[in-house]
N, C-alpha and C. Protein backbone atom coordinates (compact mmCIF):
# COMPACT_ATOMS: atom_id res chain seq x y z
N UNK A 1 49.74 -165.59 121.07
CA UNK A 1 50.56 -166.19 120.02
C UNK A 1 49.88 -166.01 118.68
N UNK A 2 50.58 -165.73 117.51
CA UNK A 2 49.93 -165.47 116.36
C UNK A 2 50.00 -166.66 115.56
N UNK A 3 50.58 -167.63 116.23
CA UNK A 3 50.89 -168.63 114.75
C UNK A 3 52.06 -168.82 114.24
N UNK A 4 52.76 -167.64 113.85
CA UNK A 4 53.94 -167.29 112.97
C UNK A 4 55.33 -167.86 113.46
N UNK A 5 55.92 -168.30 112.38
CA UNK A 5 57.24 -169.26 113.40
C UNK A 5 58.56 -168.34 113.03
N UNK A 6 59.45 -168.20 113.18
CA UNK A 6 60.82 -166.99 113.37
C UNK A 6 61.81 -168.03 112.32
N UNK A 7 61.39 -168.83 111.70
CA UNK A 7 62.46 -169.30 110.71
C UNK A 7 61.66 -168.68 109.16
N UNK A 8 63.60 -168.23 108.93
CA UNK A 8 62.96 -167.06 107.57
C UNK A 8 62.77 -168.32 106.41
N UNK A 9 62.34 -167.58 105.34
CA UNK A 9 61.84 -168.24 104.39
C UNK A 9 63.19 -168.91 103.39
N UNK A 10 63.60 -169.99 103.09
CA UNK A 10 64.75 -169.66 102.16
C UNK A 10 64.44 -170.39 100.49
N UNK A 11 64.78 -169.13 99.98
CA UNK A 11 64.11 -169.66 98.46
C UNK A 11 65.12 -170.63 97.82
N UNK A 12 64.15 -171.45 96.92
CA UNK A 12 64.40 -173.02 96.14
C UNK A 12 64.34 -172.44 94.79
N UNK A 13 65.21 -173.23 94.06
CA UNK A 13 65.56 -173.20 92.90
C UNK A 13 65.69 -175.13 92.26
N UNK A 14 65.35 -175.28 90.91
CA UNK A 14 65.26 -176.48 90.53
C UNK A 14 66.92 -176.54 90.04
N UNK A 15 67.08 -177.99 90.21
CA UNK A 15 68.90 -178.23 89.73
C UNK A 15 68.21 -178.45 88.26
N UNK A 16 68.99 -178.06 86.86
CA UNK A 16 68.41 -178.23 85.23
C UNK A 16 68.96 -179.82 85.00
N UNK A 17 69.92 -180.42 85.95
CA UNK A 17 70.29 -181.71 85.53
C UNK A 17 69.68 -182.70 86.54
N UNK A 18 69.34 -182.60 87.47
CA UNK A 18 68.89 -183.60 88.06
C UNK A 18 67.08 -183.19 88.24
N UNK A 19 66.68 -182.10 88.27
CA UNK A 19 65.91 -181.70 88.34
C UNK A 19 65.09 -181.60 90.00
N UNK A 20 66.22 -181.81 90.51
CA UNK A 20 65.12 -181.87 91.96
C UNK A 20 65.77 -180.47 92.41
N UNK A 21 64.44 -180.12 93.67
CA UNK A 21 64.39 -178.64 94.02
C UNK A 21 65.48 -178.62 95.20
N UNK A 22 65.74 -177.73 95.57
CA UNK A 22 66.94 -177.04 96.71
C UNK A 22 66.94 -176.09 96.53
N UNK A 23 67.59 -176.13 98.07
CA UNK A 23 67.78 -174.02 98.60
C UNK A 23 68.92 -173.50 97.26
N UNK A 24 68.51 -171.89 97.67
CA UNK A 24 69.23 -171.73 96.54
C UNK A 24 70.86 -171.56 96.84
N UNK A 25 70.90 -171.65 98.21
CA UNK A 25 72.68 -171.30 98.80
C UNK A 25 73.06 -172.84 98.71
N UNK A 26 72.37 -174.00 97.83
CA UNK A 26 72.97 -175.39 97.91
C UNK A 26 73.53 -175.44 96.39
N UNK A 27 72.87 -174.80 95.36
CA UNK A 27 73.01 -174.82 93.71
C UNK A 27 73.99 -173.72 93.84
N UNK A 28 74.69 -174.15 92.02
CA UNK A 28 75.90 -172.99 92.00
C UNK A 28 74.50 -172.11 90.56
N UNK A 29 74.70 -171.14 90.39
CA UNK A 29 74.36 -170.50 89.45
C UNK A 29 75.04 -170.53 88.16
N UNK A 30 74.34 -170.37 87.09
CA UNK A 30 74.93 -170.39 85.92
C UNK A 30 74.89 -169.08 84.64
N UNK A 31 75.31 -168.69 83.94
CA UNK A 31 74.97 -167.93 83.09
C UNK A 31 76.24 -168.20 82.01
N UNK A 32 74.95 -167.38 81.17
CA UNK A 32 75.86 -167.43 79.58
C UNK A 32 76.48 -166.08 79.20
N UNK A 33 77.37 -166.47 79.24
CA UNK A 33 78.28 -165.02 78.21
C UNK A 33 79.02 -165.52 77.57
N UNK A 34 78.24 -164.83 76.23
CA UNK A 34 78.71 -164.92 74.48
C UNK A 34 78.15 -166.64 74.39
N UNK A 35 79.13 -167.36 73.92
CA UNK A 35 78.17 -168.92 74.05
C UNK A 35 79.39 -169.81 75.08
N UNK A 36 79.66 -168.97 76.39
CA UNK A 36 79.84 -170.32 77.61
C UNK A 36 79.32 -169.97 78.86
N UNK A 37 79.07 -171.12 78.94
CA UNK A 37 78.38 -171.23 79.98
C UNK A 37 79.72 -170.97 81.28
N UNK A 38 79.44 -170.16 82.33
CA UNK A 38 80.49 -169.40 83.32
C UNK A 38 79.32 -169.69 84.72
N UNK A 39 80.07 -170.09 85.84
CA UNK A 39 79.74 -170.33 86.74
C UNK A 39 79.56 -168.87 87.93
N UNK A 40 78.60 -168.93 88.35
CA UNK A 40 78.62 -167.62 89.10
C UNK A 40 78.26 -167.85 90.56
N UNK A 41 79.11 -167.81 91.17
CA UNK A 41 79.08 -168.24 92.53
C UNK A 41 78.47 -167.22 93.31
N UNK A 42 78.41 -166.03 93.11
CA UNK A 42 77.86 -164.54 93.80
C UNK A 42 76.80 -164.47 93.60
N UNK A 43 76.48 -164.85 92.48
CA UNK A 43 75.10 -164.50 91.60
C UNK A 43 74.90 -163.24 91.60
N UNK A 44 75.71 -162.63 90.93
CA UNK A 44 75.54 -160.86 90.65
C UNK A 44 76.03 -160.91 89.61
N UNK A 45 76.48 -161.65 88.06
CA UNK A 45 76.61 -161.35 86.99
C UNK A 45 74.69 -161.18 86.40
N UNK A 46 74.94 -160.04 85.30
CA UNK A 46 74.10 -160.25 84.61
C UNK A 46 73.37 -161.10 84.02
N UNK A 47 71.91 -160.95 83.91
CA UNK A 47 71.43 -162.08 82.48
C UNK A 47 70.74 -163.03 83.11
N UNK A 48 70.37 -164.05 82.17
CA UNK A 48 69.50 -165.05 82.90
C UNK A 48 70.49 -166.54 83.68
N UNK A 49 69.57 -167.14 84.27
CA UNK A 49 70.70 -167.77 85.15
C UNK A 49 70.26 -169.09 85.39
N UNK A 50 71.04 -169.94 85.75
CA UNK A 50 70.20 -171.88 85.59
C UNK A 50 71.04 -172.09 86.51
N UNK A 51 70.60 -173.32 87.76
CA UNK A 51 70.78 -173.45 88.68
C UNK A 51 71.30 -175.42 88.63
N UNK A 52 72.52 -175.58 88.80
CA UNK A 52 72.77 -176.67 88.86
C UNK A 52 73.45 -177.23 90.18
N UNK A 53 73.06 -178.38 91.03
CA UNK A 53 74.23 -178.85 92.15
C UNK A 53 75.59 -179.02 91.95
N UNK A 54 76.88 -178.28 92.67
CA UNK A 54 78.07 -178.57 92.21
C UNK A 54 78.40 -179.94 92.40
N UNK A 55 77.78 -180.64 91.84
CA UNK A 55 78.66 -182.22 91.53
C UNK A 55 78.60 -182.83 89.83
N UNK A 56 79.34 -183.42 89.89
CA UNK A 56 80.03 -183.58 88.38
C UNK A 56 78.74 -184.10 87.75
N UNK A 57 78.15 -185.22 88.40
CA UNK A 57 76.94 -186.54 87.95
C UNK A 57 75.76 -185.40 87.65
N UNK A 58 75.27 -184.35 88.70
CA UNK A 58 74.20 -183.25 87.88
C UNK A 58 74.77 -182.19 86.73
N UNK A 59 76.20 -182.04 86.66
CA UNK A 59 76.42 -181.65 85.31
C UNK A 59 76.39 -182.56 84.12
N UNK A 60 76.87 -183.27 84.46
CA UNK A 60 76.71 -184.37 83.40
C UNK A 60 75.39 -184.61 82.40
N UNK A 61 74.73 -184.71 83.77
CA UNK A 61 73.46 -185.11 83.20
C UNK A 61 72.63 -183.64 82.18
N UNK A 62 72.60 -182.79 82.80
CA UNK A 62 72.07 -181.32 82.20
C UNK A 62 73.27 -181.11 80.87
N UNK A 63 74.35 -181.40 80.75
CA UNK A 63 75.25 -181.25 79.06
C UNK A 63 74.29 -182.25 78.79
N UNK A 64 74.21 -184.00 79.23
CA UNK A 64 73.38 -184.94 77.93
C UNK A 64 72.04 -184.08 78.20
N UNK A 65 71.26 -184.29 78.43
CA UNK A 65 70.02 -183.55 78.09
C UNK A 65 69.35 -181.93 77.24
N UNK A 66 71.01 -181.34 77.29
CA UNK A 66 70.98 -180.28 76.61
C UNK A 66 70.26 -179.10 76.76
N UNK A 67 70.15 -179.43 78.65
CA UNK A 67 69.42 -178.37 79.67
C UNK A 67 69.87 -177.11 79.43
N UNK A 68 71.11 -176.62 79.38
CA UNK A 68 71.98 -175.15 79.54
C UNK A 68 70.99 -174.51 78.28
N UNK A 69 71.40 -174.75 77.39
CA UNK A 69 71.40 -174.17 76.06
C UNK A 69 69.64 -173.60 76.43
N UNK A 70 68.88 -175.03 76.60
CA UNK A 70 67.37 -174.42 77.00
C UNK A 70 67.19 -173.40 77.89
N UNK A 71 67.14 -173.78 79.61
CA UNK A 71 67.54 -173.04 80.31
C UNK A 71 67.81 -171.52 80.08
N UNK A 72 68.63 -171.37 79.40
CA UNK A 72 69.53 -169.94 79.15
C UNK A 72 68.64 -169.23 78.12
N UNK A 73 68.32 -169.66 77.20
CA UNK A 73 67.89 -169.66 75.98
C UNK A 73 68.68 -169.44 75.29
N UNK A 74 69.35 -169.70 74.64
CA UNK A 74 70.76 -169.35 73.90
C UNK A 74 70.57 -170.21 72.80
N UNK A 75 70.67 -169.38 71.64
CA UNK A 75 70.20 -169.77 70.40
C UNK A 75 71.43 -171.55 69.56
N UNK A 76 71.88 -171.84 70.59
CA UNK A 76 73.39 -172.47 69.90
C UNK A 76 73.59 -173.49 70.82
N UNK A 77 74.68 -174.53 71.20
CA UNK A 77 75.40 -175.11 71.76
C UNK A 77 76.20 -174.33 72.93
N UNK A 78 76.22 -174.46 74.32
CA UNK A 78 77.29 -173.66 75.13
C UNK A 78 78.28 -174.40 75.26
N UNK A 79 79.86 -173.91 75.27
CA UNK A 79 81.10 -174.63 75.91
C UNK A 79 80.39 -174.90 77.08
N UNK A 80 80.99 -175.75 77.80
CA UNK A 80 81.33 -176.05 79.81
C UNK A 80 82.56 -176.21 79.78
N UNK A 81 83.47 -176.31 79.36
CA UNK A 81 84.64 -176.21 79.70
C UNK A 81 84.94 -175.42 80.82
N UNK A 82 84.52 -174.24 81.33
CA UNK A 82 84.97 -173.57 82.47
C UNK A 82 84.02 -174.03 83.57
N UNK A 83 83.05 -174.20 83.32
CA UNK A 83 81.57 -174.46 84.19
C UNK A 83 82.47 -176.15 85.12
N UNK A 84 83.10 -176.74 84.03
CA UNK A 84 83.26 -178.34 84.17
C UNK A 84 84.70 -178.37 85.69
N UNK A 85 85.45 -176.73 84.87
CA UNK A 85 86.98 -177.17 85.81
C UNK A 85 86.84 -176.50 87.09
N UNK A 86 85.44 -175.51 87.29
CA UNK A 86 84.64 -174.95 88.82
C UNK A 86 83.89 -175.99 89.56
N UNK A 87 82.89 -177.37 88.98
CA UNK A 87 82.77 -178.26 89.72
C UNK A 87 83.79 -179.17 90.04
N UNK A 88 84.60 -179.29 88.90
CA UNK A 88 85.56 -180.28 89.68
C UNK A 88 86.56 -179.85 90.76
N UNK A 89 86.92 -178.33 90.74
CA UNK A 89 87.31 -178.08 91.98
C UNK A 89 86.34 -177.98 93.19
N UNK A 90 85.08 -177.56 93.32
CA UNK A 90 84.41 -177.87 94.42
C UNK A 90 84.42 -179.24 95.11
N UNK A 91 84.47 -180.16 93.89
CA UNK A 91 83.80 -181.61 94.01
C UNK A 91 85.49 -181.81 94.93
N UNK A 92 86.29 -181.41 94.56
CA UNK A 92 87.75 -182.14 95.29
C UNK A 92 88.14 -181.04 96.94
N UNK A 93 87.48 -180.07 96.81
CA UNK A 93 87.02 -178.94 97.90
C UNK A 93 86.41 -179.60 99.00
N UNK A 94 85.46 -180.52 98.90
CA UNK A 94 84.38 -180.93 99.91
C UNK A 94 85.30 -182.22 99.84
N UNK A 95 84.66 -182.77 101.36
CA UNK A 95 85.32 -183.93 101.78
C UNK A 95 84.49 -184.97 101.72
């Protein structure tokens, strides 16, 4: 026996609003194009990317804290307007 155990590794990512760590197939991805913030569920858009839990209370919290804009680096304020109407359909998705 070598030691080695057969469960693969699965990489963690920090949520920017609540700040606690999770897998990364539990967070939705985020990115900026132009100044909004767009939800990327594939995670194959370009660019840099911020990792939030789809529930409304860790978005919430990352708009007051003014996580995205850091996060991203984006010189400005981002909309969520689209980011906001992708959690609230997940959030009504799950039971």
């Amino acid at each position: 026996m070598s030691g080695r155990t057969h469960a693969s590794a699965c990489p963690e990512r920090t949520c920017v609003g609540c700040r606690a760590r999770a897998a990364k197939n539990e967070l939705l991805r985020i990115v900026a194009i132009g100044d909004e913030c767009v939800p990327d569920p594939r995670g194959t858009l370009p660019g840099r990317g911020a990792y939030v839990h789809p529930a409304v209370v860790c978005l919430d919290q990352a708009v007051r804290r003014r996580a995205f804009p850091r996060a991203l680096r984006s010189p400005g304020a981002l909309d969520t307007a689209e980011l906001r109407k992708a959690v609230d359909t997940a959030a009504e998705a799950t039971p």
